[in-house]
Protein backbone atom coordinates (compact mmCIF):
# COMPACT_ATOMS: atom_id res chain seq x y z
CA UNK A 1 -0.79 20.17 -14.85
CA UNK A 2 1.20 17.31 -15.86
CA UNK A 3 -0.22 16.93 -19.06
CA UNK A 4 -0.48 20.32 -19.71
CA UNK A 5 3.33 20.19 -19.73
CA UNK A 6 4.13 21.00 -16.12
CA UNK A 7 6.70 19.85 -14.08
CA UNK A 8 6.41 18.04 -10.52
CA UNK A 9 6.16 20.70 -8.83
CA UNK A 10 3.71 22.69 -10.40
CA UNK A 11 1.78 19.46 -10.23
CA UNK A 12 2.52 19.61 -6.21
CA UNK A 13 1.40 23.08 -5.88
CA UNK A 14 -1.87 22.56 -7.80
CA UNK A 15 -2.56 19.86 -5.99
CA UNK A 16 -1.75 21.33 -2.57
CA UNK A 17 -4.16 24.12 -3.80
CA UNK A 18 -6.77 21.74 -4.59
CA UNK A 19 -6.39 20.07 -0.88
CA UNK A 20 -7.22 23.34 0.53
CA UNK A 21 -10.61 23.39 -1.38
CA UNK A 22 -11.36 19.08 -1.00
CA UNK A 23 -9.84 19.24 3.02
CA UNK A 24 -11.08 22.05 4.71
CA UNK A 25 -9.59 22.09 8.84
CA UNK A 26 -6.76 19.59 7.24
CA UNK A 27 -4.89 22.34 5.25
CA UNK A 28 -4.62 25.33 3.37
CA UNK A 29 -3.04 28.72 3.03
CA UNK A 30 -3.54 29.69 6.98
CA UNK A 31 -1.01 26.70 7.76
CA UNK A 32 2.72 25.61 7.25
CA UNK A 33 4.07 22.69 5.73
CA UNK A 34 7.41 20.94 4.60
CA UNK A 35 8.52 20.31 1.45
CA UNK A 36 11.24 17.73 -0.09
CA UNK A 37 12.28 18.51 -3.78
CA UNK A 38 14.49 16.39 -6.31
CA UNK A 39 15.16 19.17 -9.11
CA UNK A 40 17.63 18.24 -11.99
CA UNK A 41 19.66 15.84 -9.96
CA UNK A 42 19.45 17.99 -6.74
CA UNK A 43 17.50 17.27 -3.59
CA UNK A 44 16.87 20.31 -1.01
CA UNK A 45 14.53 20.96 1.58
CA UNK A 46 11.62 24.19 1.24
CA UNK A 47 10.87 24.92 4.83
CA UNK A 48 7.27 26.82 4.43
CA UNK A 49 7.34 26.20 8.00
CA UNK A 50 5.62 28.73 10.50
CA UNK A 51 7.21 31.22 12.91
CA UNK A 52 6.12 32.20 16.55
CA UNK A 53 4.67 35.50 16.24
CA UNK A 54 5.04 38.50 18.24
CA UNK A 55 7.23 41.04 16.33
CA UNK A 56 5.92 44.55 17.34
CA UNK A 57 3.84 43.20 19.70
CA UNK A 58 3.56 44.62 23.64
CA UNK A 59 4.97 41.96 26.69
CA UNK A 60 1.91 43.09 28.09
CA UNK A 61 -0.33 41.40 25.20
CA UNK A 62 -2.42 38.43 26.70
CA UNK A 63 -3.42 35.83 23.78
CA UNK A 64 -6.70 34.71 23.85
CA UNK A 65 -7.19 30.81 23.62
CA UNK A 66 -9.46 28.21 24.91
CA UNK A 67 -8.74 24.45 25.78
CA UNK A 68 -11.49 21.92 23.45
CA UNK A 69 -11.71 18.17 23.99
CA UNK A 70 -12.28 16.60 20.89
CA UNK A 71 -13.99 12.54 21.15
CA UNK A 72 -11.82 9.86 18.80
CA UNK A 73 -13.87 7.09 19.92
CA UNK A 74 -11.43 4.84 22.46
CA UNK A 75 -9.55 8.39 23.24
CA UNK A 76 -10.36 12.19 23.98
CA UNK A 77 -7.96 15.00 23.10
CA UNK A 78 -7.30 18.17 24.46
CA UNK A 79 -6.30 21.57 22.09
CA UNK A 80 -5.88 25.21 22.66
CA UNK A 81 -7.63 26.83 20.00
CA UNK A 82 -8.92 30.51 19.91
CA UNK A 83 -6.94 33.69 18.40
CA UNK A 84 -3.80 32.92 20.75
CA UNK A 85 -3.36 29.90 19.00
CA UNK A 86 -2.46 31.19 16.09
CA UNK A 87 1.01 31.58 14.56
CA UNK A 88 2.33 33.04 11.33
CA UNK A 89 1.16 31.70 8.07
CA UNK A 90 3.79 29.52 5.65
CA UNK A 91 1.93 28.07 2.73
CA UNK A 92 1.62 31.33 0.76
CA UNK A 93 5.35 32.32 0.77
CA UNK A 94 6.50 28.55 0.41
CA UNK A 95 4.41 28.32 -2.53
CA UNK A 96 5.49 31.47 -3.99
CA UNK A 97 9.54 30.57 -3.46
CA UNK A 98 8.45 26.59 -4.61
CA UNK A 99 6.96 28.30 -7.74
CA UNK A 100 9.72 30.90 -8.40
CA UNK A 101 12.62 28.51 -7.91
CA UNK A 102 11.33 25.67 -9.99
CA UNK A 103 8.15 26.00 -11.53
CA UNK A 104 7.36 26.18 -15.39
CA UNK A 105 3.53 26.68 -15.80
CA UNK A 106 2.26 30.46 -14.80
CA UNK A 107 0.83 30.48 -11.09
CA UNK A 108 -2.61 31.77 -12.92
CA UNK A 109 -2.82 27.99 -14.87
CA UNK A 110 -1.76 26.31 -11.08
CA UNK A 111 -4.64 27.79 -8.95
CA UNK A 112 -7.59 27.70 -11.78
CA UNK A 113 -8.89 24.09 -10.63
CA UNK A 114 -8.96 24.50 -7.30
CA UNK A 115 -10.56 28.67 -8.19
CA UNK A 116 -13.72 26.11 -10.06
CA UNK A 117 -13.66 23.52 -6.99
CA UNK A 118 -14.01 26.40 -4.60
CA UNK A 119 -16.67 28.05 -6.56
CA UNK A 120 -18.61 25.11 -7.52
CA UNK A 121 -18.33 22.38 -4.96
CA UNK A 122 -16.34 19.23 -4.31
CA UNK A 123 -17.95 15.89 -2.48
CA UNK A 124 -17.24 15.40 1.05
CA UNK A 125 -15.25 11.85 0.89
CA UNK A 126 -15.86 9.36 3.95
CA UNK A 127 -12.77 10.11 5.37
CA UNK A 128 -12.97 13.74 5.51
CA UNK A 129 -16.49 13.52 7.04
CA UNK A 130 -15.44 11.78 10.35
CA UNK A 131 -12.49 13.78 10.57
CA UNK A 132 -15.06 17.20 10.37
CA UNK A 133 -17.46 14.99 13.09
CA UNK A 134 -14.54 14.94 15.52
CA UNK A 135 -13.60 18.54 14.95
CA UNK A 136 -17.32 20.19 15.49
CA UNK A 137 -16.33 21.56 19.15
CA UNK A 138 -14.00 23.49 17.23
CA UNK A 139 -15.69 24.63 14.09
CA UNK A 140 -18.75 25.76 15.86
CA UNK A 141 -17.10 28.57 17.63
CA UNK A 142 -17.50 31.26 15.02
CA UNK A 143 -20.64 30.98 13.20
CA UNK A 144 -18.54 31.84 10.04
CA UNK A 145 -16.88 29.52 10.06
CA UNK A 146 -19.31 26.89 11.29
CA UNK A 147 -21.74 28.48 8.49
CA UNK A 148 -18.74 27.66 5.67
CA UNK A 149 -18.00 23.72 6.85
CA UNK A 150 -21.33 23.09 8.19
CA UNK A 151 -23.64 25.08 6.00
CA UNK A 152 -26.69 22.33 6.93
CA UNK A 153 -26.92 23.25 10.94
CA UNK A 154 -25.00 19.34 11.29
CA UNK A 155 -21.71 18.32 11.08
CA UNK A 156 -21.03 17.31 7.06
CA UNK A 157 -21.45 13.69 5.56
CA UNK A 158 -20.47 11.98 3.26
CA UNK A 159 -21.82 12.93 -0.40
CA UNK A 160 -22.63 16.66 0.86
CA UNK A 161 -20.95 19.44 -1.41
CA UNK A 162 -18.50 21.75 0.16
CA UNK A 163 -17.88 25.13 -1.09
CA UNK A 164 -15.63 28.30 -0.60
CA UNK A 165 -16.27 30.73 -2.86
CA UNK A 166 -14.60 33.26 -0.42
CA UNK A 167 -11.26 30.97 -0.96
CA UNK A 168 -12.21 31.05 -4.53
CA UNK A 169 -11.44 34.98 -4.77
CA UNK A 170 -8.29 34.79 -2.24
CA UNK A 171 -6.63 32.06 -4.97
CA UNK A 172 -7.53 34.48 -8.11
CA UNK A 173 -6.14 37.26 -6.28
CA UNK A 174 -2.81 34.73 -5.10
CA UNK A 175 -2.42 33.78 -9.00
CA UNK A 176 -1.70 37.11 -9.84
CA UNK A 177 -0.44 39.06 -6.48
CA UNK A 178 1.75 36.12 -5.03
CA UNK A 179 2.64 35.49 -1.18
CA UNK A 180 1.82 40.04 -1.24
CA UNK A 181 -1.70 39.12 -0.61
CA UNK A 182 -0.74 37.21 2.43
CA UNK A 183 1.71 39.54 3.75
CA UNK A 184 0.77 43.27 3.53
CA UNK A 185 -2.37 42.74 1.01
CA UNK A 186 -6.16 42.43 1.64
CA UNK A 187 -6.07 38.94 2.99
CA UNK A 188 -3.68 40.02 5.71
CA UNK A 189 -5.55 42.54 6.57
CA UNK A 190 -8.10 40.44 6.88
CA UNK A 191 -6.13 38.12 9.61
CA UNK A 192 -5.43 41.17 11.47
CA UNK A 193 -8.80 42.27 11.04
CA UNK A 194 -10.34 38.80 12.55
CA UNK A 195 -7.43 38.61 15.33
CA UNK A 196 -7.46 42.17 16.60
CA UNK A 197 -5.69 42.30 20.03
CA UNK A 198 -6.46 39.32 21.04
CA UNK A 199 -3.83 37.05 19.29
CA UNK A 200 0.06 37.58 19.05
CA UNK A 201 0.01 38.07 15.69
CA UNK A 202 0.89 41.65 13.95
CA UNK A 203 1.37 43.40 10.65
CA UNK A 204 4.95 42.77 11.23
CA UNK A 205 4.51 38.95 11.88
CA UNK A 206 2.87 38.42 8.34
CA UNK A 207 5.18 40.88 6.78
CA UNK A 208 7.98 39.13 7.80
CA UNK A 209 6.43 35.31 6.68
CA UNK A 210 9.64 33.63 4.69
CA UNK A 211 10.46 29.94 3.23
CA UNK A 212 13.52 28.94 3.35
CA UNK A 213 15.66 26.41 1.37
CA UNK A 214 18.05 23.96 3.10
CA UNK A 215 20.03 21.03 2.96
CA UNK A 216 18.22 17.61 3.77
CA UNK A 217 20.10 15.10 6.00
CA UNK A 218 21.39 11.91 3.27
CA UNK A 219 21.70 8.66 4.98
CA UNK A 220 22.96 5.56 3.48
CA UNK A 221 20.93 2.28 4.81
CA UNK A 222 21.68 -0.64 3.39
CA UNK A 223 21.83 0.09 -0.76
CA UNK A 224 19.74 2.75 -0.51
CA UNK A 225 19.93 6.07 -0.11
CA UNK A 226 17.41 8.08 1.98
CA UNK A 227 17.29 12.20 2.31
CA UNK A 228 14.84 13.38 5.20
CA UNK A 229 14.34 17.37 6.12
CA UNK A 230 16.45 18.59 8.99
CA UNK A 231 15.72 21.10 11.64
CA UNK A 232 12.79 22.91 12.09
CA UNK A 233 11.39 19.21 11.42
CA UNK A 234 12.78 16.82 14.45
CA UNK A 235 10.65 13.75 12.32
CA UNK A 236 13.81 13.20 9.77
CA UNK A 237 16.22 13.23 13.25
CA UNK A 238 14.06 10.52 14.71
CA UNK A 239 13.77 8.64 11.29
CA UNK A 240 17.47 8.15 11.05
CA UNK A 241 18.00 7.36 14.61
CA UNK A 242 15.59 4.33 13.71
CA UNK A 243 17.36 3.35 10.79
CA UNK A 244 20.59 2.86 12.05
CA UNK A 245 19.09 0.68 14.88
CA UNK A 246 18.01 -1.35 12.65
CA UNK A 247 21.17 -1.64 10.60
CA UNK A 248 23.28 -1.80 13.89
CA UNK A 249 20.64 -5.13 14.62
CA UNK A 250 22.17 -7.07 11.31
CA UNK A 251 19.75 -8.14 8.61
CA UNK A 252 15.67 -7.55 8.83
CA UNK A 253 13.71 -10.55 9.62
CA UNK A 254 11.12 -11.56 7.22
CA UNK A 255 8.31 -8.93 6.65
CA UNK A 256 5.27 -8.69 8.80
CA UNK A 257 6.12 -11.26 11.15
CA UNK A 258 7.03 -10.97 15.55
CA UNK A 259 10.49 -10.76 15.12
CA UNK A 260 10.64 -8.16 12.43
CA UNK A 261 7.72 -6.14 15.06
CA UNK A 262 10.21 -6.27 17.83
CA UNK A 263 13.09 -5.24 16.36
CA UNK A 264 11.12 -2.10 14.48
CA UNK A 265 9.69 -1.37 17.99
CA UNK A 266 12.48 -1.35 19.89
CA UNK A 267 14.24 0.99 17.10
CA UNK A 268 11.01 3.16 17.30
CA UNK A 269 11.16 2.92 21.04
CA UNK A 270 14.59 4.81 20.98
CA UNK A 271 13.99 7.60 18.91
CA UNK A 272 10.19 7.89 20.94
CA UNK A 273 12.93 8.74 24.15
CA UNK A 274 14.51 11.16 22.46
CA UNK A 275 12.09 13.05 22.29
CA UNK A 276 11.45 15.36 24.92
CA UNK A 277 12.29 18.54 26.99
CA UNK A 278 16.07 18.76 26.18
CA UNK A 279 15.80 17.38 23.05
CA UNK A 280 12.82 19.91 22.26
CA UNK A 281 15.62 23.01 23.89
CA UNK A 282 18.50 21.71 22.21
CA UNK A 283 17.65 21.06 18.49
CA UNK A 284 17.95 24.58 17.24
CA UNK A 285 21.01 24.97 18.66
CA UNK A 286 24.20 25.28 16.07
CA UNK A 287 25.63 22.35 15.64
CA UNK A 288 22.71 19.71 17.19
CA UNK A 289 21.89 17.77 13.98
CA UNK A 290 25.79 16.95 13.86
CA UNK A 291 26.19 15.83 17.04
CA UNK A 292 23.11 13.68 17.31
CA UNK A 293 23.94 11.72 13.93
CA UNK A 294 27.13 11.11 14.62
CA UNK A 295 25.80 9.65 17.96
CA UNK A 296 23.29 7.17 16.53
CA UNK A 297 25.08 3.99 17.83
CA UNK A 298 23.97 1.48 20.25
CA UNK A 299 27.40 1.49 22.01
CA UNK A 300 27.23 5.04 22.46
CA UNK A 301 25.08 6.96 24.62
CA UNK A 302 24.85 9.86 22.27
CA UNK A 303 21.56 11.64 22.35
CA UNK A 304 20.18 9.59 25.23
CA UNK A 305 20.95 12.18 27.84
CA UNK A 306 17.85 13.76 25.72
CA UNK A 307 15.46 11.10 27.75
CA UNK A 308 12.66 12.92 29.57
CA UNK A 309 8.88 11.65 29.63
CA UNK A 310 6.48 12.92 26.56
CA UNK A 311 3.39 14.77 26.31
CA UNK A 312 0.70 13.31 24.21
CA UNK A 313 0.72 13.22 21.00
CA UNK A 314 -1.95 15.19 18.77
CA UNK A 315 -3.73 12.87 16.52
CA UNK A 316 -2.57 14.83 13.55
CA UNK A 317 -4.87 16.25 10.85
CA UNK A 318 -2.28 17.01 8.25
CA UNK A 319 -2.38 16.49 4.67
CA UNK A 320 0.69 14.70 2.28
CA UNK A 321 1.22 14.88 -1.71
CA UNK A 322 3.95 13.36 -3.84
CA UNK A 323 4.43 13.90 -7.13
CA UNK A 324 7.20 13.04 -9.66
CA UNK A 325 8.02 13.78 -13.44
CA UNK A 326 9.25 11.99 -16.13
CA UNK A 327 12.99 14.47 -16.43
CA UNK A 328 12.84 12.70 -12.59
CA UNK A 329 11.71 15.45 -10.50
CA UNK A 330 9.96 14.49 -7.10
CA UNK A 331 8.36 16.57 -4.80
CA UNK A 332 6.71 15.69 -1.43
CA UNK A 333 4.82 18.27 0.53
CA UNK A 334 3.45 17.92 3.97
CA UNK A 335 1.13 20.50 5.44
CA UNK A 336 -1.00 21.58 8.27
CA UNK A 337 -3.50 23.61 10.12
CA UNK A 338 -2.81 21.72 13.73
CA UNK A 339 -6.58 21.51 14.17
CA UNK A 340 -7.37 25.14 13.58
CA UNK A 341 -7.84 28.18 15.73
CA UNK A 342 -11.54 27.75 14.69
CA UNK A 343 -11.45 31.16 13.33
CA UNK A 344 -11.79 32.06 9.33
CA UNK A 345 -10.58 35.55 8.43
CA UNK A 346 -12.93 37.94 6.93
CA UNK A 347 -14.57 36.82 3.57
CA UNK A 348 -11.69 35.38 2.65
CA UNK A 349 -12.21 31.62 3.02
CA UNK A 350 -8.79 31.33 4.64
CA UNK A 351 -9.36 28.85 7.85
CA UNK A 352 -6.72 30.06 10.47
CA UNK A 353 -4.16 27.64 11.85
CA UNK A 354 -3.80 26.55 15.86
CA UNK A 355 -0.26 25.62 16.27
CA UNK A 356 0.67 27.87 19.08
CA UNK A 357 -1.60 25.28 20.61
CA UNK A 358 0.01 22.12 19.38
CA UNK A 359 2.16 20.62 22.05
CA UNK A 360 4.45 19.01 18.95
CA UNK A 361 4.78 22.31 17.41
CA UNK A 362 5.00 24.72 20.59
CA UNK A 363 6.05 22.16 23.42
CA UNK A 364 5.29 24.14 26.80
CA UNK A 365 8.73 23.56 27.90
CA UNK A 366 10.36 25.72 24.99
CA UNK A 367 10.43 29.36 24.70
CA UNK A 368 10.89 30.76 21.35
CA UNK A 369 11.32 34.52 20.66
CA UNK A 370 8.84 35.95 18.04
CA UNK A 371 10.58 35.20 14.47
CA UNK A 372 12.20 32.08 15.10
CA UNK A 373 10.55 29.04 13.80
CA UNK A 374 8.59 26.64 15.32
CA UNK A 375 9.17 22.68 15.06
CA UNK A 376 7.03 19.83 13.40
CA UNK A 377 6.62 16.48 12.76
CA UNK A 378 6.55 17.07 9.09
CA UNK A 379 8.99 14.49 7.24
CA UNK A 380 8.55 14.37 3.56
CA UNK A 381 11.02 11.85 2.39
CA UNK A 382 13.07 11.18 -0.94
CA UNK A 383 14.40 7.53 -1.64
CA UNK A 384 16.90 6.50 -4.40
CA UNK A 385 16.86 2.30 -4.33
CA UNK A 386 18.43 0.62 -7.21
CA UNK A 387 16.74 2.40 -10.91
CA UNK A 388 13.68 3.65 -8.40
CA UNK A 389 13.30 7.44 -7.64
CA UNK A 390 10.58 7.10 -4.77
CA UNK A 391 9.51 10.66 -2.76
CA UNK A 392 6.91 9.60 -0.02
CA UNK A 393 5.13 11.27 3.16
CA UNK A 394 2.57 10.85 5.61
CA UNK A 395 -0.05 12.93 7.56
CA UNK A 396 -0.38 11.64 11.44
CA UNK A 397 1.40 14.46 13.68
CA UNK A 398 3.76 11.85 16.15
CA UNK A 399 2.55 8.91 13.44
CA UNK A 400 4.03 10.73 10.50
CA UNK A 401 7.53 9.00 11.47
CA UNK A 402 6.48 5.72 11.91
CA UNK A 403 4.55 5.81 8.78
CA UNK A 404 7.99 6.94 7.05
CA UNK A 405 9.81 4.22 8.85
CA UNK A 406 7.66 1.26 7.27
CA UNK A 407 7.67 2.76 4.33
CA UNK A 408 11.70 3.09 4.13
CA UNK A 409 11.75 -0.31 5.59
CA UNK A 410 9.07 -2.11 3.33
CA UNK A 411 10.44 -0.61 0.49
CA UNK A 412 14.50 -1.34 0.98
CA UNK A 413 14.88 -4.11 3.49
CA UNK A 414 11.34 -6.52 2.05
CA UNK A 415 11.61 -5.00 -1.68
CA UNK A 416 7.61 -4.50 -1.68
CA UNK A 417 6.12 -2.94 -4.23
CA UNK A 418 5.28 0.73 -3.24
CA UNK A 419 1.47 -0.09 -3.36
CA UNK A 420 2.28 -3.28 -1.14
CA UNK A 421 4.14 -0.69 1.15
CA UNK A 422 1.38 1.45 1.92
CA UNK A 423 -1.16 -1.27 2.41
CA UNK A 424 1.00 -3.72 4.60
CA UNK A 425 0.23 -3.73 8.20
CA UNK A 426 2.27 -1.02 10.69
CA UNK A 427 3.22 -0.34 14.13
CA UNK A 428 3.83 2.92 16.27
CA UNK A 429 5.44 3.31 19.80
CA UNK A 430 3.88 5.79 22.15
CA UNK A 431 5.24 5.90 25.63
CA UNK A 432 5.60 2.24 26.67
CA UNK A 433 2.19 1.49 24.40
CA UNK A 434 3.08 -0.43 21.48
CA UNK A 435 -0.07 -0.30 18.78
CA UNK A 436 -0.34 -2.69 16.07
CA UNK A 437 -2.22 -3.25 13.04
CA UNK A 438 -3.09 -6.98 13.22
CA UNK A 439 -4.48 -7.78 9.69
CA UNK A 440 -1.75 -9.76 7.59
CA UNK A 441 0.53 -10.66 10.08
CA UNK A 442 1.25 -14.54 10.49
CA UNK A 443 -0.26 -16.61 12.53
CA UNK A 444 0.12 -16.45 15.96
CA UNK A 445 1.98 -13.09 15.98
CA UNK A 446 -0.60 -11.36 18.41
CA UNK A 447 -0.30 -14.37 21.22
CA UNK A 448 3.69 -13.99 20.93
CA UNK A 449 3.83 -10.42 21.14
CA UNK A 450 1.71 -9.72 23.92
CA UNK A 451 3.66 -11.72 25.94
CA UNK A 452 7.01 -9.97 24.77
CA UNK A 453 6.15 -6.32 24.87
CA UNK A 454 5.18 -4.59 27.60
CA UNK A 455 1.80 -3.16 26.57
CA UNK A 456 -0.14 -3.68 23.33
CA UNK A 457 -2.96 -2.17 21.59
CA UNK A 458 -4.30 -4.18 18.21
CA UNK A 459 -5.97 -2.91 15.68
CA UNK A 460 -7.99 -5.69 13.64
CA UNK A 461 -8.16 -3.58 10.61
CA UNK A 462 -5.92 -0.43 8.81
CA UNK A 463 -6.63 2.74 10.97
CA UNK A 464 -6.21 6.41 10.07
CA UNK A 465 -4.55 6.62 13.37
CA UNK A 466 -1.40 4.91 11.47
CA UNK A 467 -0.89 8.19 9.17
CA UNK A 468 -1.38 7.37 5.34
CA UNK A 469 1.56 6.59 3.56
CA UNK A 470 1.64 8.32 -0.32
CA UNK A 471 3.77 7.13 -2.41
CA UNK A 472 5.11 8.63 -6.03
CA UNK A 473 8.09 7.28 -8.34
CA UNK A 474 9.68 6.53 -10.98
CA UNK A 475 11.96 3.94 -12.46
CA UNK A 476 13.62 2.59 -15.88
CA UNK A 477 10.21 0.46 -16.29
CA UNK A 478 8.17 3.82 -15.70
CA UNK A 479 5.60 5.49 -12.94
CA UNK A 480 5.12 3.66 -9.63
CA UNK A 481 3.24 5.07 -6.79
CA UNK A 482 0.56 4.25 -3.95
CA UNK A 483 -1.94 6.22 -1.93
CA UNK A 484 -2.93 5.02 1.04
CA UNK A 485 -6.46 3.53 2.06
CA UNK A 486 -5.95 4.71 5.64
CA UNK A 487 -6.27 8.29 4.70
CA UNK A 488 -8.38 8.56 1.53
CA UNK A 489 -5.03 8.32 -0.40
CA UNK A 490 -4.92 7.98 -4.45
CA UNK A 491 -2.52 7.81 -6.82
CA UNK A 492 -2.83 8.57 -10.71
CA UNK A 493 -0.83 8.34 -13.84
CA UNK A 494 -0.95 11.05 -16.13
């Protein structure tokens, strides 16, 4: 799209397209996403988020979902998945407003390679096929769906060939018809169609699917400047919060080494108890973003009335692009189908999203009326450091800010290089667990801190469970950019 004279976000939307075809169960037009745009200067937020459903709907409906373990190897899972699980779709109308507000290149021209892909096959990468291993309790549930990702009787491998020529159709039809389709057109009446009574969402719910634009939160750390999305995303909240622990901490020790670990884990460790049950009730409330930056001190106890213990995290199959321009146009996109309801609507090819059964995106503790928006972990994320224009993101549900916090951190504090970013070694904090990615660190970081942190779990080599950090700028000496290894992640030049 790029060289056909598109902008960066027609690239973005192609290529978002395109992941829909190459990552089935990852993402598509069933889920909801984030998106961070630099257009002409200006940076804003598209919210393609989704919305709990329910508008029309009898109190007396009862949603029908089911609880799946899935096996990760050291650690088992549990989902809800089933047609209760399933909340209102934001991909379609995001990409329609993404496309009306800035695109150049007719929607027709966006959706054509990823119309061929569907029809004609793409390889299953590595990646991708232990990802679809992991999700075969889920998958197998409907044989249409399990017939469409696992067309052999076995989960997929790498090398098969995927194909959707049912998704093929639904983007012809989207080229032409818009976010329609989705809302009162054939492919939402195929949703209803597949849902019938026993999921909470109605004619109205789809009807009613919006995106919305918003301001991004701007933070100044160090010489940089940093814009993350606000609310419904609590990932950009939690990403500040850890920079300005670090900044309150003086100057960064040197890159990949025990100090520098203990001071990013301890500022990961505070936004990781923010999170919780008040914070979860309180951050759609007026006013909440506000109050919790201007709170982000260690002398003040600001949001740490928010303190409550945390459920566990969802490993996070989500899906991140970033693409910039040479007028210096960035986009980042980060999207989702949770794990999927396991459902595919009709003949459509559309894979169905779970996230009434994500505990990130529908915490138990938090009752939202049908309409209002849901939260995520989503946090594309647009840097400005000295002549670089940098727009990054991560997949990696609880991971996703972590990933963004090396990144910023790598990037600003240690001057990498952004494919040095991506690859260099990371950390996460989860509870009062502390993993680490051993490879590259100096010698004699693992003996010092396990004795200094409370609990830690290494990693010998880069993990997927880390998120993967992609990377695309630009800068007075041209393109820059990284995708990372952890997640199948590219980056190109056009």
């Amino acid at each position: 799209m790029l060289r056909a004279g598109g902008n960066a976000i027609d690239a973005a939307i192609a290529s978002l397209m395109m992941a829909a075809v190459s990552e089935p169960m990852l993402t598509g037009p069933g889920g909801a996403g984030i998106a961070m745009v630099r257009f002409n200067g200006s940076v804003v937020v598209c919210d393609l988020f989704t919305d709990m459903p329910g508008l029309g709907r009898s109190l007396s409906s009862t949603p029908t979902m089911d609880t799946v373990q899935l096996d990760y190897g050291p650690t088992q899972q549990r989902f809800e998945v089933g047609p209760g699980a399933v909340a209102t779709l934001g991909i379609p109308t995001g990409v329609t407003a993404l496309h009306r507000q800035f695109g150049s290149l007719p929607m027709t021209m966006l959706v054509a390679p990823a119309v061929e892909a569907a029809e004609q096959g793409v390889v299953i990468q590595p990646g991708l096929a232990r990802i679809l291993q992991a999700l075969e309790p889920i998958y197998t549930r409907s044989p249409a769906l399990s017939a469409l990702i696992a067309p052999h009787g076995r989960p997929p491998l790498a090398g098969d060939i995927h194909r959707n020529p049912g998704l093929a159709d639904t983007f012809r039809k989207f080229g032409t018809q818009g976010d329609a389709l989705f809302r009162t057109g054939s492919v939402a009446k195929a949703i209803l169609g597949t849902l019938g009574d026993r999921s909470l969402v109605s004619a109205a719910d789809l009807e009613n699917c919006s995106a919305h634009f918003r301001r991004p939160l701007r933070y100044r750390y160090r010489d940089a400047t940093v814009w993350v999305p606000g609310v419904p995303s609590v990932a950009g909240l939690l990403v500040l919060q850890a920079l300005r622990e670090l900044e309150d901490c003086g100057p960064m020790p040197p890159a990949l080494g025990p100090d520098q670990i203990r001071l990013m884990a301890a500022a990961m460790s505070r936004a990781e108890r923010s999170r919780g049950a008040r914070f979860n009730r309180s951050v759609f409330m007026p006013g909440f973003e506000e109050g919790f930056l201007t709170a982000l001190s260690p002398e003040d106890e600001g949001e740490e009335w928010l303190r409550t213990p945390l459920e566990d995290p969802s490993t996070g199959h989500t899906t991140h692009i970033s693409t910039v321009d040479s007028h210096g146009n960035a986009v980042g996109i980060t999207t989702s189908l949770g794990e999927s309801c396991g459902l595919v609507a009709g003949d459509t090819g559309v894979i169905l999203n779970n996230f009434l059964g994500e505990a990130d995106v529908n915490p138990p503790d938090v009752q939202r009326m049908a309409g209002q928006r849901l939260m995520t972990m989503c946090c594309p994320t647009l840097l400005e450091l000295d002549d670089q224009v940098l727009v990054m993101g991560s997949g990696g549900s609880s991971r996703i800010r972590s990933a963004v916090l090396h990144g910023l951190v790598y990037l600003t504090d240690h001057r990498m290089t952004p494919s040095e970013a991506a690859a260099a070694p990371r950390a996460h904090v989860d509870g009062k667990v502390t993993s680490i990615e051993a490879e590259g660190r100096p010698e004699g970081t693992r003996e010092l801190l396990s004795e200094a942190l409370d609990e830690v779990r290494w990693f010998d080599g880069s993990n997927m469970y880390f998120g993967g950090l992609n990377i695309a700028g630009s800068s007075d000496a041209g393109f820059i950019g990284a995708g990372d290894a952890r997640r199948s992640g590219c980056f190109q030049i056009a």
